[in-house]
Protein backbone atom coordinates (compact mmCIF):
# COMPACT_ATOMS: atom_id res chain seq x y z
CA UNK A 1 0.00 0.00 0.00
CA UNK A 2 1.55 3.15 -0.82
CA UNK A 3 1.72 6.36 2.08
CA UNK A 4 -1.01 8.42 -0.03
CA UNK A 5 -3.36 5.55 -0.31
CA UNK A 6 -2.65 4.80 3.77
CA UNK A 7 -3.00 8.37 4.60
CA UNK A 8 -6.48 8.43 2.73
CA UNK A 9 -7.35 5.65 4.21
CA UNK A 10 -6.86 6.64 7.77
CA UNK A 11 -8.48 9.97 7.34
CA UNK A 12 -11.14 8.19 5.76
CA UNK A 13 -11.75 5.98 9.12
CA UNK A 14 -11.96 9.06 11.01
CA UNK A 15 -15.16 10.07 9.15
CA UNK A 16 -14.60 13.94 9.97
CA UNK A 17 -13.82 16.33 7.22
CA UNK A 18 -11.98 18.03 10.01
CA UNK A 19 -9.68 15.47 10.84
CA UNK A 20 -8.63 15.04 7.73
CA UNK A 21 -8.09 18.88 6.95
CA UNK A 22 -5.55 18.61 9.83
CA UNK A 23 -4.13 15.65 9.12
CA UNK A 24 -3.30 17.02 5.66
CA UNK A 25 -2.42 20.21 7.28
CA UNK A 26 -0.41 18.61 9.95
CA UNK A 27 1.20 16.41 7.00
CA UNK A 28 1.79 19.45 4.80
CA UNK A 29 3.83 21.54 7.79
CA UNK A 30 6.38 18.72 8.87
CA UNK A 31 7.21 17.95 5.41
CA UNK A 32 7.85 21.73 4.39
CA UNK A 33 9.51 21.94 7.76
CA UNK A 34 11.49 19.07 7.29
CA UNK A 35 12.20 19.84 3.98
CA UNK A 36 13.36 23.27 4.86
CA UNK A 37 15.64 22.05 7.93
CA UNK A 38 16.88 18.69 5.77
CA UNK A 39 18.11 21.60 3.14
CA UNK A 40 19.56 24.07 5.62
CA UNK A 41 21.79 21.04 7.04
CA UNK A 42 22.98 20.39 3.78
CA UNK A 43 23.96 23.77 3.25
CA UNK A 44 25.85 23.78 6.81
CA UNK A 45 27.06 20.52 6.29
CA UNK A 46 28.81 21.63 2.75
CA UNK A 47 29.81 24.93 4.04
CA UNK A 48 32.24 23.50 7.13
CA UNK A 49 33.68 21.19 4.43
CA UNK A 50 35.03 23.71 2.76
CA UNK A 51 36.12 25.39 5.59
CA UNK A 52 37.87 22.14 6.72
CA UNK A 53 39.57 22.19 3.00
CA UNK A 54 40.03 25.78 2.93
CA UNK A 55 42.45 25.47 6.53
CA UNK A 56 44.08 22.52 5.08
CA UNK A 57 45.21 23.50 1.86
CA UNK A 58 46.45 26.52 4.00
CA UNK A 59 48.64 24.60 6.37
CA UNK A 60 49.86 22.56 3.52
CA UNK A 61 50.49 26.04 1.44
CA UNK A 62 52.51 27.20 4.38
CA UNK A 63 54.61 24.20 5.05
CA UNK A 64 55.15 24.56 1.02
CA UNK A 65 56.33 28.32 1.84
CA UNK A 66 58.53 27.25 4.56
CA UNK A 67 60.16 24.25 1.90
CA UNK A 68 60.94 26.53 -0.75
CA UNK A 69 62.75 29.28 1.38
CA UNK A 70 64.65 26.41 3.86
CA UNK A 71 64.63 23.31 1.67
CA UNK A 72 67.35 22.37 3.17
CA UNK A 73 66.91 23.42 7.30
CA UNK A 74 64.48 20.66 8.65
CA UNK A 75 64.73 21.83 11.82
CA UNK A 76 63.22 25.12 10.43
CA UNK A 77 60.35 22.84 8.98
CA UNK A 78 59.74 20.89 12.03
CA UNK A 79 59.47 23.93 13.93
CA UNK A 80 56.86 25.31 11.16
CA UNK A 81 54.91 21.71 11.63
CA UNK A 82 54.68 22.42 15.51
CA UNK A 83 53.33 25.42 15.22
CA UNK A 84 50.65 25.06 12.95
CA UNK A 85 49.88 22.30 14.62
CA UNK A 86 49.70 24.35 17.87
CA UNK A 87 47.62 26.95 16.34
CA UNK A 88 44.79 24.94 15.57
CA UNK A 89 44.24 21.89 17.99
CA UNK A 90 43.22 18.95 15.87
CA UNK A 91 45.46 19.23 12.50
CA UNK A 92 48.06 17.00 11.96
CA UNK A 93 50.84 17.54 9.63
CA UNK A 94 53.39 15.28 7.89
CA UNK A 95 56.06 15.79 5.45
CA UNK A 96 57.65 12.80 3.42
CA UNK A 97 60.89 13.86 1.31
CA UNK A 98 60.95 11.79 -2.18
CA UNK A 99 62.21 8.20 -0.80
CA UNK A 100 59.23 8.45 1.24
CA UNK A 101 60.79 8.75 4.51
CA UNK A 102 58.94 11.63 7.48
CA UNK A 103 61.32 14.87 7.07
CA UNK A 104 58.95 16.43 10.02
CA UNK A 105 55.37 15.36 11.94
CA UNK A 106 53.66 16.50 14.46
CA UNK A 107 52.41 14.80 17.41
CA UNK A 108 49.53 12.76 16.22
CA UNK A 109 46.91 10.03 17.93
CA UNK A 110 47.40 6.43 17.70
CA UNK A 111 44.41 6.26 15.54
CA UNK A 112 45.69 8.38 12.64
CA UNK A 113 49.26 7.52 13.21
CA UNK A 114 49.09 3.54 13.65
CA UNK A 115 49.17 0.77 10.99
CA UNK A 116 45.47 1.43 9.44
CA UNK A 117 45.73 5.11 10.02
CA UNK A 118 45.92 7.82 6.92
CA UNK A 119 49.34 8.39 7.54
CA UNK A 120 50.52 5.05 7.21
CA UNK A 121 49.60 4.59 3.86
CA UNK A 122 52.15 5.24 1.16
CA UNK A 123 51.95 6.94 -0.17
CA UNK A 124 48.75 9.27 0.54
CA UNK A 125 47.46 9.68 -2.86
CA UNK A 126 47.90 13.53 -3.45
CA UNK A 127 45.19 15.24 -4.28
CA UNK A 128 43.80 19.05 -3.69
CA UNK A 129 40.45 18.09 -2.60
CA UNK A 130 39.76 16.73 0.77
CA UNK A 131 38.12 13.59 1.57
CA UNK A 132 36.41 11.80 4.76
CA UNK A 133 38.19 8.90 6.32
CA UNK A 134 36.89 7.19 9.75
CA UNK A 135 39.41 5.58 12.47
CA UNK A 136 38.63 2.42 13.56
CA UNK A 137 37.06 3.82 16.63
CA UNK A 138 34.52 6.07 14.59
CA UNK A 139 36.04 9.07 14.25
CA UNK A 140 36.14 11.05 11.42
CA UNK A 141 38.95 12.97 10.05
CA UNK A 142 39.41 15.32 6.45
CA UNK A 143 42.50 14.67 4.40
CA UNK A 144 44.38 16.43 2.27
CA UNK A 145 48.19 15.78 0.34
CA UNK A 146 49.75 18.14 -2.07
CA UNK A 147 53.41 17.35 -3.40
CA UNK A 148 56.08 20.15 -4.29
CA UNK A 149 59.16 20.18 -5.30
CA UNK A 150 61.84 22.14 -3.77
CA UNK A 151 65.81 20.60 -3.86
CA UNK A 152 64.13 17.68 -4.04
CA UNK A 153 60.13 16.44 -4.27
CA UNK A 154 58.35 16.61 -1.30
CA UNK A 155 55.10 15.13 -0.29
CA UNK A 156 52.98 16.89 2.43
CA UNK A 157 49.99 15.54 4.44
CA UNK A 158 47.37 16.90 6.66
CA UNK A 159 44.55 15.44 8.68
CA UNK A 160 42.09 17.40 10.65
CA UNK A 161 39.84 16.39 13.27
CA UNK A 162 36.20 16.65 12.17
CA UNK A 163 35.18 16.22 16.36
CA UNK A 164 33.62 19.83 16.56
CA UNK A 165 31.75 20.01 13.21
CA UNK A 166 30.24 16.53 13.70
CA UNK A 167 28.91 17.80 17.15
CA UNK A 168 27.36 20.72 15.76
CA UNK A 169 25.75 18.75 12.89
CA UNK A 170 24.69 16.36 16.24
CA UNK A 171 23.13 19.37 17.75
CA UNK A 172 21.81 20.74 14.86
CA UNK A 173 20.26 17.32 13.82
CA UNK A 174 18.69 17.23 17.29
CA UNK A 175 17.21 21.24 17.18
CA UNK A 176 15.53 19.88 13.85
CA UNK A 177 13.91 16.84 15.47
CA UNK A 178 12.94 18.63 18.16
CA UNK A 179 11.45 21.95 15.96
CA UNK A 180 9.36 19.59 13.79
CA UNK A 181 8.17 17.20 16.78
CA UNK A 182 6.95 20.97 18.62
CA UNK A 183 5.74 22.43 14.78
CA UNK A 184 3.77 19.32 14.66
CA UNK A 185 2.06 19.47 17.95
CA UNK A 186 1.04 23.15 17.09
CA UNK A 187 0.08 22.05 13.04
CA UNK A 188 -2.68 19.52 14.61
CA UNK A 189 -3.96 21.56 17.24
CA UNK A 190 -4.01 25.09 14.74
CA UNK A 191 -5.12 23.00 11.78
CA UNK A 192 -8.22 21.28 13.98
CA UNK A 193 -9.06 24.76 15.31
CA UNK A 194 -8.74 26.35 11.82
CA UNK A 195 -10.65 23.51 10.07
CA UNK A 196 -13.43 23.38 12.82
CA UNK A 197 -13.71 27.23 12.31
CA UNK A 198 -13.76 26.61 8.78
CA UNK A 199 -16.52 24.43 8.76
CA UNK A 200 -18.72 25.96 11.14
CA UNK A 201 -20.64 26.94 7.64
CA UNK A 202 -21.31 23.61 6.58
CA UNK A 203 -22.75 22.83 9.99
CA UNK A 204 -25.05 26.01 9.95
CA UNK A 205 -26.12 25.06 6.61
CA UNK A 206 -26.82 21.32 7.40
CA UNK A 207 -28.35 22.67 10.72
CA UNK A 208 -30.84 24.91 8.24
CA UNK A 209 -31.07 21.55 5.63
CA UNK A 210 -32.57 19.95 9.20
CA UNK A 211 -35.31 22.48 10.20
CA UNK A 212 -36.77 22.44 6.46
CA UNK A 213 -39.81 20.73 6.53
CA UNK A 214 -43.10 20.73 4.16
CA UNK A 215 -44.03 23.79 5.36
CA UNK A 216 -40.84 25.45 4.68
CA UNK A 217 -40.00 24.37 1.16
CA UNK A 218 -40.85 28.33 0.90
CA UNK A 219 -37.33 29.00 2.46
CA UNK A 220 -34.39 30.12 0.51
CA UNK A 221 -30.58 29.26 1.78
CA UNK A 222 -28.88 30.93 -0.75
CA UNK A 223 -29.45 34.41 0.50
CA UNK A 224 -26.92 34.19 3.37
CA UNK A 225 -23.37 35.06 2.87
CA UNK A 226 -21.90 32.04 2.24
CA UNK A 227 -18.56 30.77 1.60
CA UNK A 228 -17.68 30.79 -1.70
CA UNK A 229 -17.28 27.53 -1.72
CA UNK A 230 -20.71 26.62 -0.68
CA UNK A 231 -22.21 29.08 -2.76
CA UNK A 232 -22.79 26.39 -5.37
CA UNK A 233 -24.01 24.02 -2.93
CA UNK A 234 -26.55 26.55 -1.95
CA UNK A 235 -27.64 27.80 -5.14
CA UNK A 236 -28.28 24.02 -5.90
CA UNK A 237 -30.03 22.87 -3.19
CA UNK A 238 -32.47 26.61 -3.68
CA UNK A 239 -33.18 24.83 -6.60
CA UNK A 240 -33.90 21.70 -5.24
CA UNK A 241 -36.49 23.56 -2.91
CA UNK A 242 -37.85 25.18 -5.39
CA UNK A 243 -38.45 21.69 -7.11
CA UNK A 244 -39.71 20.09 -4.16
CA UNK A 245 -42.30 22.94 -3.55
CA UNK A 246 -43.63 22.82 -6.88
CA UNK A 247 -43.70 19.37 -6.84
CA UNK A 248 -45.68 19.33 -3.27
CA UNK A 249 -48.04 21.80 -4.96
CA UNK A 250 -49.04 20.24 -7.60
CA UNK A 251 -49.45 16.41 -5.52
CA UNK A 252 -51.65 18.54 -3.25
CA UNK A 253 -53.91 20.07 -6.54
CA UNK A 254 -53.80 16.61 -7.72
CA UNK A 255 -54.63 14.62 -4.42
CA UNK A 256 -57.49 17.52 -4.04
CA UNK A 257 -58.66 17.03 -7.68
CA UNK A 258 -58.40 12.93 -7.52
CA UNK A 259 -60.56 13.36 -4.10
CA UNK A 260 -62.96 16.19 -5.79
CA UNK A 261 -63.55 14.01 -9.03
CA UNK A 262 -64.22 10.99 -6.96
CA UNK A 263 -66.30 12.42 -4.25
CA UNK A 264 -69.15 13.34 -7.01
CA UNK A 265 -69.46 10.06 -9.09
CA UNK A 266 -69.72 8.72 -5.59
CA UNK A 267 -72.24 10.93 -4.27
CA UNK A 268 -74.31 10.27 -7.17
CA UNK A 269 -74.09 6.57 -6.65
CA UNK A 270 -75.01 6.44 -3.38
CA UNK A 271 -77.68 9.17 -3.97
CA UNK A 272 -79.22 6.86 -6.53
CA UNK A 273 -79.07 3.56 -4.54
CA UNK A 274 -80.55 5.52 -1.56
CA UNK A 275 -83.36 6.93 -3.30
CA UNK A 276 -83.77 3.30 -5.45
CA UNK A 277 -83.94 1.66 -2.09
CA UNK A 278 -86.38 3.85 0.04
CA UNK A 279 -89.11 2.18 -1.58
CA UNK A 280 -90.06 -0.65 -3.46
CA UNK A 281 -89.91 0.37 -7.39
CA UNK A 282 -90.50 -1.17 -10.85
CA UNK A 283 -88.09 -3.42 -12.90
CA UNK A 284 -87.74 -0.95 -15.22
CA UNK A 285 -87.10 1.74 -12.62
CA UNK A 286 -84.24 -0.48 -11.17
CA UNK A 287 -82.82 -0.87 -14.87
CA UNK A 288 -82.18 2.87 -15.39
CA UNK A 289 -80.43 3.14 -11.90
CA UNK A 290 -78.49 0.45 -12.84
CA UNK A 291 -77.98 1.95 -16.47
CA UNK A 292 -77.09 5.48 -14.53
CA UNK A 293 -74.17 3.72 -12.01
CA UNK A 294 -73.03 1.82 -14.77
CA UNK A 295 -72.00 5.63 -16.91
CA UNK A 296 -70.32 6.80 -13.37
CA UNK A 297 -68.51 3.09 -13.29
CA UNK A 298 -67.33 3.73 -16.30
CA UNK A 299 -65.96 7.14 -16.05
CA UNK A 300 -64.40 5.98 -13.05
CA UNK A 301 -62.73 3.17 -14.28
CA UNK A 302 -61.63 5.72 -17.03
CA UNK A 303 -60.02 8.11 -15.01
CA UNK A 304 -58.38 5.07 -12.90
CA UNK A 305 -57.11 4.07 -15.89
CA UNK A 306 -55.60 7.31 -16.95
CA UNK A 307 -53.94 8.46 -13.97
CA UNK A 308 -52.05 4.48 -13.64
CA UNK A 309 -50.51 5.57 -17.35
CA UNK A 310 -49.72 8.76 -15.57
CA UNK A 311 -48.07 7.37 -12.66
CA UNK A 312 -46.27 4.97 -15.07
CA UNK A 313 -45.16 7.25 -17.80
CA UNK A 314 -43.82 9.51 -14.67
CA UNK A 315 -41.30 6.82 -13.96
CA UNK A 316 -37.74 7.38 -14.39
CA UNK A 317 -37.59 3.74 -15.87
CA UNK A 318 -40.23 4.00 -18.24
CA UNK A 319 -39.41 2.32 -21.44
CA UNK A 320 -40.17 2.72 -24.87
CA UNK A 321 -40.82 0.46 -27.91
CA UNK A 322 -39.70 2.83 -30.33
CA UNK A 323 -39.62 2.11 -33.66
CA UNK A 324 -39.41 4.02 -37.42
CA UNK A 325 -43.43 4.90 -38.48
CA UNK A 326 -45.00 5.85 -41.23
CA UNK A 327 -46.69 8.70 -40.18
CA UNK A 328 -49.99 8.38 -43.56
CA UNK A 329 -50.35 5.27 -42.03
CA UNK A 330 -50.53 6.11 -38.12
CA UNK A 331 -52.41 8.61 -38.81
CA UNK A 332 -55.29 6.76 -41.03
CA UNK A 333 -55.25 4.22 -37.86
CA UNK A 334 -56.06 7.25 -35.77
CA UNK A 335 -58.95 8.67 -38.15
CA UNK A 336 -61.04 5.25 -38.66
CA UNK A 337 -61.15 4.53 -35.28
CA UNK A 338 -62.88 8.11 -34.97
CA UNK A 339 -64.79 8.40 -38.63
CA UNK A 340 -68.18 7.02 -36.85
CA UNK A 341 -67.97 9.56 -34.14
CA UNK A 342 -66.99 12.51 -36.88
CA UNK A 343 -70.16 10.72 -38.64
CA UNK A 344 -72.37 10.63 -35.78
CA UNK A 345 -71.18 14.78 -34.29
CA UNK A 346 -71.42 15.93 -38.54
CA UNK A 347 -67.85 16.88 -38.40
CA UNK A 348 -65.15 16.30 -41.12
CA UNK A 349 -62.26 14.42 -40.77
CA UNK A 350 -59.12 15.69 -42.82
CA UNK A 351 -55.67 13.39 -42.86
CA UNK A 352 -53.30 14.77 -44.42
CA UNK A 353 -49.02 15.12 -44.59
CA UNK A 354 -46.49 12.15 -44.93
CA UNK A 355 -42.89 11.80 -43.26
CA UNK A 356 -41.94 9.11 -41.04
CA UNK A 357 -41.08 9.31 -37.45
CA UNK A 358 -38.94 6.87 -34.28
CA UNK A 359 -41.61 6.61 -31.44
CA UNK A 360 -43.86 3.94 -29.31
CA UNK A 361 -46.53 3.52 -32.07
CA UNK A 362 -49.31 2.79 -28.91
CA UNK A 363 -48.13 5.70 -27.15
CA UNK A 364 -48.60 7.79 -30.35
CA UNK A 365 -51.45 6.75 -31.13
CA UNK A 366 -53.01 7.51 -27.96
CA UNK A 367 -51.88 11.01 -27.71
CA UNK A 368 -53.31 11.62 -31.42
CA UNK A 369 -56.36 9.55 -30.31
CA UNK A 370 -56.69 11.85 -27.33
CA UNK A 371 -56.15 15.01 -29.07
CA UNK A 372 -59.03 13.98 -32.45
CA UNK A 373 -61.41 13.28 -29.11
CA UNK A 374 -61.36 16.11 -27.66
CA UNK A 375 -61.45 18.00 -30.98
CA UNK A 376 -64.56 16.53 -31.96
CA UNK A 377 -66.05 16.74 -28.26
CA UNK A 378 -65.71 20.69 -28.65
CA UNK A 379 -66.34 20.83 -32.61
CA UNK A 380 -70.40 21.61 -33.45
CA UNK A 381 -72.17 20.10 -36.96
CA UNK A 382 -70.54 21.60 -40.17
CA UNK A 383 -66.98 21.88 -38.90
CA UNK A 384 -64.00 20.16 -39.54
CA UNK A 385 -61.20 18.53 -37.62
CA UNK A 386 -57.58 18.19 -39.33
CA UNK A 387 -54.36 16.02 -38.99
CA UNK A 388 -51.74 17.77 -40.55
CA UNK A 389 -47.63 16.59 -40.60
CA UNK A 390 -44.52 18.43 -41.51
CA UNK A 391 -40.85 18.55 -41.44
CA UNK A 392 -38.98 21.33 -39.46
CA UNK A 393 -36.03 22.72 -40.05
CA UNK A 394 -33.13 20.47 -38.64
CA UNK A 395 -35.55 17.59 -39.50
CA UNK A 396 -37.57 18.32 -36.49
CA UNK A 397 -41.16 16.65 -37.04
CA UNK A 398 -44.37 18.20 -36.21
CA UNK A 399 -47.94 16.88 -35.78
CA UNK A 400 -50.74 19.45 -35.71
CA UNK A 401 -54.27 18.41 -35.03
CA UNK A 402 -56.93 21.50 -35.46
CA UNK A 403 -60.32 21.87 -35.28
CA UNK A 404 -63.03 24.83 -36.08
CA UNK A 405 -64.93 24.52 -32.56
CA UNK A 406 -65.14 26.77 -29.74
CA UNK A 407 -61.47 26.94 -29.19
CA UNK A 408 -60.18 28.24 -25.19
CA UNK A 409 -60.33 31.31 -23.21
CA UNK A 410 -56.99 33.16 -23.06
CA UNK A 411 -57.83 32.95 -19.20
CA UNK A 412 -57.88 29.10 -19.63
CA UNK A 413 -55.56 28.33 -22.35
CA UNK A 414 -52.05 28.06 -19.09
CA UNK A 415 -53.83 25.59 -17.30
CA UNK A 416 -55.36 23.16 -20.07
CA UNK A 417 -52.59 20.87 -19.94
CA UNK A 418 -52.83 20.58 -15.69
CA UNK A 419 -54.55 17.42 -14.70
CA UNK A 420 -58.63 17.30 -14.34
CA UNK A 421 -58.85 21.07 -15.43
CA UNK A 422 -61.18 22.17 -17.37
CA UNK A 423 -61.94 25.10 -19.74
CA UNK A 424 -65.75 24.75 -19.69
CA UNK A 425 -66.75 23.77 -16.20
CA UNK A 426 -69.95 25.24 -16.45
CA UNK A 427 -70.65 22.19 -18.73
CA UNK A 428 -72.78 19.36 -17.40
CA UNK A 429 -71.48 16.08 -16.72
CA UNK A 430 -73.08 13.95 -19.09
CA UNK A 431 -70.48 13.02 -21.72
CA UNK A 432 -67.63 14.73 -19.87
CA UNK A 433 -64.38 13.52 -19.92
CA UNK A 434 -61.90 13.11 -16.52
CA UNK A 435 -60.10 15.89 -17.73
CA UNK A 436 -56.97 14.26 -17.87
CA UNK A 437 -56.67 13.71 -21.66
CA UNK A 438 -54.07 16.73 -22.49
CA UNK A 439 -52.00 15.87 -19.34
CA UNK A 440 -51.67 12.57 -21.00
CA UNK A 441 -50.53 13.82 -24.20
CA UNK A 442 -47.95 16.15 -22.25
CA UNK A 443 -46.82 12.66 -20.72
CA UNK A 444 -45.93 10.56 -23.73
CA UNK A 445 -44.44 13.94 -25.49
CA UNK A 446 -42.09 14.49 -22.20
CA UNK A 447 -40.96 10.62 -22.70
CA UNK A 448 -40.62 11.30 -26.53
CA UNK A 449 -38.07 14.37 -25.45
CA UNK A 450 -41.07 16.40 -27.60
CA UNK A 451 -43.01 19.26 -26.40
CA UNK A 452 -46.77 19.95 -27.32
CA UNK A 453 -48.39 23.69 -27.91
CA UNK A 454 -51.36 24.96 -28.21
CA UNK A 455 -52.66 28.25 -30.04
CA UNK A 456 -56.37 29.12 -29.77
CA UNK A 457 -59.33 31.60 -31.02
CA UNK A 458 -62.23 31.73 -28.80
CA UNK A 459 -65.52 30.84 -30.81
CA UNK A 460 -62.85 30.32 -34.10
CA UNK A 461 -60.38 27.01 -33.91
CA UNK A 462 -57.82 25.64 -31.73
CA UNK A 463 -54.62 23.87 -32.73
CA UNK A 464 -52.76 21.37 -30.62
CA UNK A 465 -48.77 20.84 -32.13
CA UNK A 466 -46.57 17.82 -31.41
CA UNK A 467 -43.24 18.45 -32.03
CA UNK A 468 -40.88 15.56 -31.96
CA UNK A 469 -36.84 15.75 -31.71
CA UNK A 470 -34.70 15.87 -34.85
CA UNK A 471 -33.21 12.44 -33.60
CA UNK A 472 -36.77 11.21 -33.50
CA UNK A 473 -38.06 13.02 -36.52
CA UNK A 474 -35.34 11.40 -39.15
CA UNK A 475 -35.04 8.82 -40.87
């Protein structure tokens, strides 16, 4: 498992967007910290060792200077050896004349000066850069040759003590530790407090989310001054609201409506039985009460049956048998199914337009079924009802069906489409329909991705237009 998946999966456990805010906070701090400290050691580290080459090269320089002017006078050079060695505690010189033997050396430790020391080597391979070299009890040293030649060639070795700078690095090492152990105590406890502060929103908010009820789908959250973060959140779940509420509204119409369409078939049911059964009455008497229930059974089992295709063409998972239709033919379907009523009413039936079109050929024919009804319902004697098709631009298809009856009151013409309304309520019952016949239409358009429109001339015509999606309207 690698550290970022651990890390998310140990903030995940916590189940607190807090925690994990500081943990990533907390996280974030030691590393820059560490990464900081780790680079400022280097730094140190590289600076002393060039300070450590920089005073060895000048010892060996010197004991050079002191070779060319006395090649000769090695007591002059032994004397020069002491004393740079006394200057600085910790260097240790030796010079080595051309057969390899020690012209001068200072007083050195049994560690650099024994067997596996440096020194012992020979020769020291010369070189003017230093290098690191630990004693067999740990220590480390920095050494540094250079050869010259005077009289004769001279070879001239220095090792210095690296005691001091390797306790500083120690100390520094340990001030590091110690600054990101403390910087990470004060990382978790600032980042909880600034992440709890930080999310105080987010609790208000889900602290508002829990007082909404149906009585407050009214409310608006995205008024406050938000976080900009959360602004989008709020904006969102306004809309939600605003959803919800017009969704409650209209179940409420609708449960009022389903009760108020119910409650009068019923009444007039019971009314009848009642008044059939207060006294005893002729056969024929009983047949027209049973004649009378019989037209409120059936306009109740009508409207049942309308609002189930409601409730199912509401479903998200509502499928569709679509298919590729010939629109002549559909719409000839549609028209004999209806000629004996246009017969019977006196009004003309007028087919017309070709295309084809990708829809449910039930569902279609219902809505266009629907839509002829209701045209002839509101169509007198002498008029005419037409089924017209035609191609968009973008090969959008459109279905029109028109009629030359009493058409809709601007006042009425918003709310035709809502579910049980009607345009003519002062109407009487007899042969009325459930009122439910244009919200179907709207249904099967919605799950066509179609929209329907209506334009309309009191006392003058009324047009109803289907229009389909290019993707549905091609072939």
């Amino acid at each position: 498992m690698s550290w970022k998946s651990g890390t998310e999966n140990a903030t995940a456990r916590t189940g607190s967007i807090a925690a994990r805010l500081t943990v990533w906070y907390a996280l974030l701090s030691v590393a820059l910290i560490a990464s900081a400290g780790s680079v400022l050691y280097w730094a140190l580290a590289d600076r002393l060792q060039q300070e450590d080459d920089r005073i060895l090269a000048g010892k060996i320089a010197e004991v050079r200077a002191v070779l060319v002017l006395h090649p000769s006078d090695h007591a002059a050079l032994r004397e020069e050896v002491q004393h740079e060695t006394e200057t600085l505690p910790g260097i240790y010189i030796r010079v080595l004349d051309a057969r390899q033997h020690i012209v001068a050396d200072s007083p050195v430790s049994g560690a650099v000066s024994d067997n596996h020391g440096p020194f012992a080597r020979s020769p020291l391979p010369v070189d003017d850069r230093g290098r690191d070299w630990f004693s067999g009890d740990g220590k480390k040293y920095r050494l540094m040759s250079g050869k010259f030649e005077a009289s004769s060639p001279f070879t001239v070795q220095a090792a210095m003590s690296l005691a001091k700078e390797e306790q500083l690095l120690s100390a520094y090492r340990s001030t590091l530790l110690l600054t990101v152990a403390i910087f990470l105590a004060i990382a978790v406890a600032a980042g909880y407090l600034i992440a709890r502060r930080g999310m105080r929103p987010v609790s208000r908010l889900a602290a508002i989310v829990d007082e909404l009820g149906a009585a407050q789908l009214h409310r608006r959250v995205g008024d406050e001054p938000w976080p900009l973060e959360l602004r989008p959140l709020a904006t969102n779940f306004d809309r939600l609201l605003s959803r919800l509420e017009d969704s409650f509204a209209r179940i409420s119409r609708f449960s009022a409506d389903i009760a108020h369409e119910l409650r009068t078939p019923l009444h007039i049911l019971r009314g009848e039985a009642e008044i059939a059964l207060s006294r005893e009455r002729s056969n024929e008497d009983y047949r027209a009460c049973i004649e009378s229930a019989m037209d409120e059974y059936d306009r109740l089992s009508r409207m049942v049956d309308a609002l189930l295709f409601l409730a199912r063409t509401e479903q998200p998972a509502a499928q569709l048998e679509k298919k590729w239709l010939d629109l002549r033919q559909e719409i000839a379907v549609v028209c004999d199914f209806y000629q004996a009523m246009a017969d019977e009413q006196g009004v003309t039936l007028i087919p017309s337009g070709t295309g084809t079109i990708l829809a449910d050929a039930s569902l279609l024919r219902r809505a266009l079924g629907n839509l002829v009804a209701n045209a002839l319902h509101h169509t007198a004697s002498g008029g005419r009802v037409a089924i017209d098709t035609k191609t968009l631009r973008n090969q959008v298809a459109e279905i029109t069906v028109s009629d030359t009856g009493c058409g809709i009151a601007p006042e009425d013409l918003p709310r035709v489409l809502e579910r049980f309304y009607r345009a003519d309520g002062s109407r009487s019952r007899q042969g009325q329909g459930t009122g439910l016949g244009l919200a179907i239409v709207q249904s099967i358009m919605h799950l066509h991705g179609g929209t329907i429109s209506i334009q309309s001339k009191p006392d003058h015509n009324t047009a109803v237009a289907l229009t389909f999606p290019a993707a549905a309207g091609t072939a």
